[in-house]
Protein backbone atom coordinates (compact mmCIF):
# COMPACT_ATOMS: atom_id res chain seq x y z
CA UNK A 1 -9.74 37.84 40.76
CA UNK A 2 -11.36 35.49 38.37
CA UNK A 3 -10.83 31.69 38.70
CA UNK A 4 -9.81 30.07 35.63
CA UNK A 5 -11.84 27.42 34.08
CA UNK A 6 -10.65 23.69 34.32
CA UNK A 7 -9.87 22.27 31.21
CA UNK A 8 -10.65 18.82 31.45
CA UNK A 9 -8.92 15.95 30.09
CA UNK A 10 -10.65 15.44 26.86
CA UNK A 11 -9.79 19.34 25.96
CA UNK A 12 -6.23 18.75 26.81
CA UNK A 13 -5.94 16.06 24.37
CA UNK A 14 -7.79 18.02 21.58
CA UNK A 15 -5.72 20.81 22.19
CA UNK A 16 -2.49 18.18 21.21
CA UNK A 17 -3.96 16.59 17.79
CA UNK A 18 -2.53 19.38 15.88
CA UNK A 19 1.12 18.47 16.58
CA UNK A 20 -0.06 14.79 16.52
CA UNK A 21 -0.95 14.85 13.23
CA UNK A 22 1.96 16.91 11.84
CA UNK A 23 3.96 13.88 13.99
CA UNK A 24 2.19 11.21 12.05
CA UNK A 25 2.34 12.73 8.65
CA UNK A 26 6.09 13.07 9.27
CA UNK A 27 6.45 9.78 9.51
CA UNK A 28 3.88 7.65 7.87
CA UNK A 29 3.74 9.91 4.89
CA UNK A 30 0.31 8.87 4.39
CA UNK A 31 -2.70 10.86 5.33
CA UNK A 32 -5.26 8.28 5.98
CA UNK A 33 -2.48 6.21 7.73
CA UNK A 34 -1.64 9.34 10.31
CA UNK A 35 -5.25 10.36 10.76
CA UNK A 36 -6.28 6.65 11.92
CA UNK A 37 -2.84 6.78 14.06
CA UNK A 38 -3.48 9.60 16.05
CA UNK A 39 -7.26 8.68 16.48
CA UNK A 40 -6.21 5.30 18.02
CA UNK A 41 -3.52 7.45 20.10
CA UNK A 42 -6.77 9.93 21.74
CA UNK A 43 -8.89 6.55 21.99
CA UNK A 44 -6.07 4.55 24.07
CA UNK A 45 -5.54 8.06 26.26
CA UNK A 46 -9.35 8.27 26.88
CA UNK A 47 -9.68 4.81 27.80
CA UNK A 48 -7.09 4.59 30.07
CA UNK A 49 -6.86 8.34 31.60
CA UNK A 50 -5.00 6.74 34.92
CA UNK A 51 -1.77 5.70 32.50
CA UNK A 52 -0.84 9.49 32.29
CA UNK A 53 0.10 10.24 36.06
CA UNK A 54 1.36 13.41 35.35
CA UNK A 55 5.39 11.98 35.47
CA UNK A 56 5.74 13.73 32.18
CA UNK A 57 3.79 16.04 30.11
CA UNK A 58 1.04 15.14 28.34
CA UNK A 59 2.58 16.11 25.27
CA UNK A 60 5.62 13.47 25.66
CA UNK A 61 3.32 10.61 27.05
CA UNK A 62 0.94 11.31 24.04
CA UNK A 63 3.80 11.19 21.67
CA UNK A 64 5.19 7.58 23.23
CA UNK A 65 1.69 6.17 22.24
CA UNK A 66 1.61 7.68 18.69
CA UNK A 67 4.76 5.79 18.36
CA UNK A 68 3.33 2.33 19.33
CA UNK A 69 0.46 3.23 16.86
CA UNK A 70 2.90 4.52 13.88
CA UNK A 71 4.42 1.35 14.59
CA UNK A 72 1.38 -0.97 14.40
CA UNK A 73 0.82 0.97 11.15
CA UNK A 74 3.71 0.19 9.43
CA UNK A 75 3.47 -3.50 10.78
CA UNK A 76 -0.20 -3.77 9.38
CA UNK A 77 0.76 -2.08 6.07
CA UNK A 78 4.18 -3.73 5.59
CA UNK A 79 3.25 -4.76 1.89
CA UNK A 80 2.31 -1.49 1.13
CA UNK A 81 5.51 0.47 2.55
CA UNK A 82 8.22 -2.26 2.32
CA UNK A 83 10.30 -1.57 -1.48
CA UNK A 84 13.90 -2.92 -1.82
CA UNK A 85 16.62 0.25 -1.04
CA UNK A 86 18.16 -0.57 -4.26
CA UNK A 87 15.36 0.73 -6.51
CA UNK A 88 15.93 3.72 -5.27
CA UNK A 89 19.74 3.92 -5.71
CA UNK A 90 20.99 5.53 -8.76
CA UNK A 91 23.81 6.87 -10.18
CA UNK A 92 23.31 10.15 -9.30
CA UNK A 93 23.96 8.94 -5.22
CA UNK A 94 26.98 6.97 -6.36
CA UNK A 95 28.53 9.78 -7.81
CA UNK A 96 27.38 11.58 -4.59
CA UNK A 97 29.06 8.95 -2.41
CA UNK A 98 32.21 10.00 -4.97
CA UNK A 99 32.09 13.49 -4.38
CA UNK A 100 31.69 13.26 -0.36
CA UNK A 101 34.26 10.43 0.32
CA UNK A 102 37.54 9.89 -0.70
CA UNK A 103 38.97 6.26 -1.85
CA UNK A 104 39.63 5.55 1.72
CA UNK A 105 36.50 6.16 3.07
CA UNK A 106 37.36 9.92 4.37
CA UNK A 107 35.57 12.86 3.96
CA UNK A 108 36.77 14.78 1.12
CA UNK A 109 36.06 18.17 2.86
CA UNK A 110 35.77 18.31 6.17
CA UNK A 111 32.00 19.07 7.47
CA UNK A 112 31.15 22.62 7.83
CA UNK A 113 31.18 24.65 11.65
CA UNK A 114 27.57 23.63 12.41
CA UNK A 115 28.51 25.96 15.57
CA UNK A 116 26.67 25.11 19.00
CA UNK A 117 24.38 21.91 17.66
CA UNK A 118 22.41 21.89 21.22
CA UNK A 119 21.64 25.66 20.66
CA UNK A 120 20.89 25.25 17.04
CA UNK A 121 18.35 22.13 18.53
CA UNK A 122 16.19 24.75 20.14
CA UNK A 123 16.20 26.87 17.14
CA UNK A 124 11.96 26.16 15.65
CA UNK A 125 13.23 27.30 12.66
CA UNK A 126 15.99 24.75 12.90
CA UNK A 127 13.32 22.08 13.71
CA UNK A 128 11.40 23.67 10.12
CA UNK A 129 14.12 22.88 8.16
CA UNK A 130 15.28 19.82 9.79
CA UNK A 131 11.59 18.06 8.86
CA UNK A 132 11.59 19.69 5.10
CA UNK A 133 14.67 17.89 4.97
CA UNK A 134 13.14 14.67 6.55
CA UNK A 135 10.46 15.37 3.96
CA UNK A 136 12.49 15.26 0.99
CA UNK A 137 13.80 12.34 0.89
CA UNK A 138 12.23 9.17 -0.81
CA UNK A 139 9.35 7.47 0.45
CA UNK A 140 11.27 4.15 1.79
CA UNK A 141 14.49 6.37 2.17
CA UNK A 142 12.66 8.66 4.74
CA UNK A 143 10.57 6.01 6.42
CA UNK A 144 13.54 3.61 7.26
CA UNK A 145 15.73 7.09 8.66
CA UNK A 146 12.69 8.42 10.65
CA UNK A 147 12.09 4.18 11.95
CA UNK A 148 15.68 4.27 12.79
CA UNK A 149 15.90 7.66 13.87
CA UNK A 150 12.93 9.06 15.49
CA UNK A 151 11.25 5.78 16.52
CA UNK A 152 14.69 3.68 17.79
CA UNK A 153 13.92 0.91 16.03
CA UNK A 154 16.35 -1.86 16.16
CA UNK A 155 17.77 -2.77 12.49
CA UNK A 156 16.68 -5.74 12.95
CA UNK A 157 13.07 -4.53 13.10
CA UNK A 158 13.18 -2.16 10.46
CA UNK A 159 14.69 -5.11 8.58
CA UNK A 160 11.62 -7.25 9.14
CA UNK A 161 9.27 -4.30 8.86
CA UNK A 162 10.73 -3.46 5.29
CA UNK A 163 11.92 -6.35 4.02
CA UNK A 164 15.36 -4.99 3.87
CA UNK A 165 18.72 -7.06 4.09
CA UNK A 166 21.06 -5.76 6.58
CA UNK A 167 22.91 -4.51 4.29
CA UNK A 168 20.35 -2.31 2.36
CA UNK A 169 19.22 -0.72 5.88
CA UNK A 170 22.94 0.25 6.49
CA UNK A 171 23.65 1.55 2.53
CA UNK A 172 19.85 3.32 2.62
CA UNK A 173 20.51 5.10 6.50
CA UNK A 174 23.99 6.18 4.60
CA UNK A 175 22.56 7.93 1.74
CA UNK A 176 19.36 8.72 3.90
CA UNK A 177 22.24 10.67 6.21
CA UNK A 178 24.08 12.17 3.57
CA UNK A 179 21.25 13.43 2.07
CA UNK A 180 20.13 15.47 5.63
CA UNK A 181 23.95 16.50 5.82
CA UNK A 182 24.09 18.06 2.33
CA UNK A 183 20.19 19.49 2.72
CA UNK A 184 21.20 21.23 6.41
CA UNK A 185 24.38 22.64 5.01
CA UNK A 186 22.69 24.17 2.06
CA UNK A 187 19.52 25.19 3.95
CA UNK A 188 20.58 25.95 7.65
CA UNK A 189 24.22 25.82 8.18
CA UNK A 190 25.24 27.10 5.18
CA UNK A 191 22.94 30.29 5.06
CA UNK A 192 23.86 31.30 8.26
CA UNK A 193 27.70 30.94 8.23
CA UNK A 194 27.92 34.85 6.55
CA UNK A 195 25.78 36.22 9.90
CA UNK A 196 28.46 34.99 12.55
C-alpha cells in the first residue's frame, strides 16, 4: 500500500480559490473587486492558520471570511455601488407588479408546484440556474438581494451601505424577488413540470 501525500495547508486553500472567486464575482459583480476579496480571504487564512480548528470544513470557514471581505468591499466602495432603487424602476416592473398581484395585494395565480424545494436545493443544476438568475438582475437590484440574501445583512446596513431609504430596500428586494420567482418558473420549475 502506498501512503498518500499530505497536502498541506497552503494547497488546501489553493485548491478552494476556484469556488472563491465564482463566490465573489456573484456578488461583487466586479472582477478586480472579487479578485482583491478572495486574496485578502487566503492572506487572513494563512496568517492565522490556528482560527480554522477543523469545527467546520474549510470550505464553510473560508466562505465566512470572504463574506467579511465582500463586505469591507462594498463598505470601501460605497460611492461606487450605492445608486437610488428608483432609477432602476420602470414601467415595465409596474406593469409586472400589475400582472402578478391583484388590487388587494394577492397573487393573481397562485405560484406554480415547485415540488420538494429541499430536494430541488441539492439539485447543481438547480444551484446553475438559481445564480444565472441572481446574475440577471440589475447591478444595485442584485447586490442589495444577494446583501440581504446571501450575506444576512440587516436592512438597516444595506440601507447605510447603499444609500437606500427603507423604503427603496423593501420596494427593490420586492421586484429583486419577483424577478427570481418569474426567472425559476420559466427556467427550472417550469421546464420540468411536463417530466413529473
Amino acid at each position: 500500500m502506498v501512503a498518500q501525500p499530505t497536502v498541506s495547508f497552503e494547497q488546501q486553500l489553493v485548491a478552494h480559490r476556484d469556488y472563491l472567486l465564482k463566490f465573489a464575482r456573484l456578488q461583487l459583480r466586479n472582477e478586480s473587486w472579487a479578485e482583491d476579496a478572495v486574496s485578502e480571504t487566503l492572506l487572513a487564512a494563512l496568517n492565522k492558520p490556528q482560527g480554522f480548528a477543523n469545527r467546520s470544513q474549510l470550505k464553510t470557514w473560508l466562505v465566512g471570511i470572504l463574506k467579511h471581505k465582500v463586505i469591507d468591499v462594498f463598505r470601501h466602495n460605497a460611492r461606487t455601488v450605492a445608486s437610488d432603487a428608483h432609477a432602476e424602476g420602470t414601467a415595465a416592473e409596474d406593469l409586472l407588479d400589475g400582472w402578478v398581484f391583484r388590487a388587494d395585494g394577492h397573487f393573481a395565480q397562485p405560484p406554480a408546484d415547485w415540488g420538494n424545494p429541499e430536494q430541488d436545493l441539492q439539485s447543481q443544476q438547480f444551484m446553475a440556474i438559481l445564480e444565472a438568475c441572481t446574475e440577471k438582475m440589475p447591478p444595485a437590484m442584485g447586490r442589495v438581494f444577494l446583501m440581504r440574501e446571501w450575506l444576512e445583512l440587516s436592512s438597516e446596513e444595506i440601507c447605510n451601505e447603499m444609500g437606500l431609504s427603507s423604503t427603496n430596500l423593501y420596494v427593490t428586494l420586492h421586484r429583486a424577488r419577483l424577478r427570481l420567482r418569474e426567472c425559476l418558473e420559466l427556467n427550472w420549475f417550469g421546464g420540468r413540470s411536463g417530466s413529473r
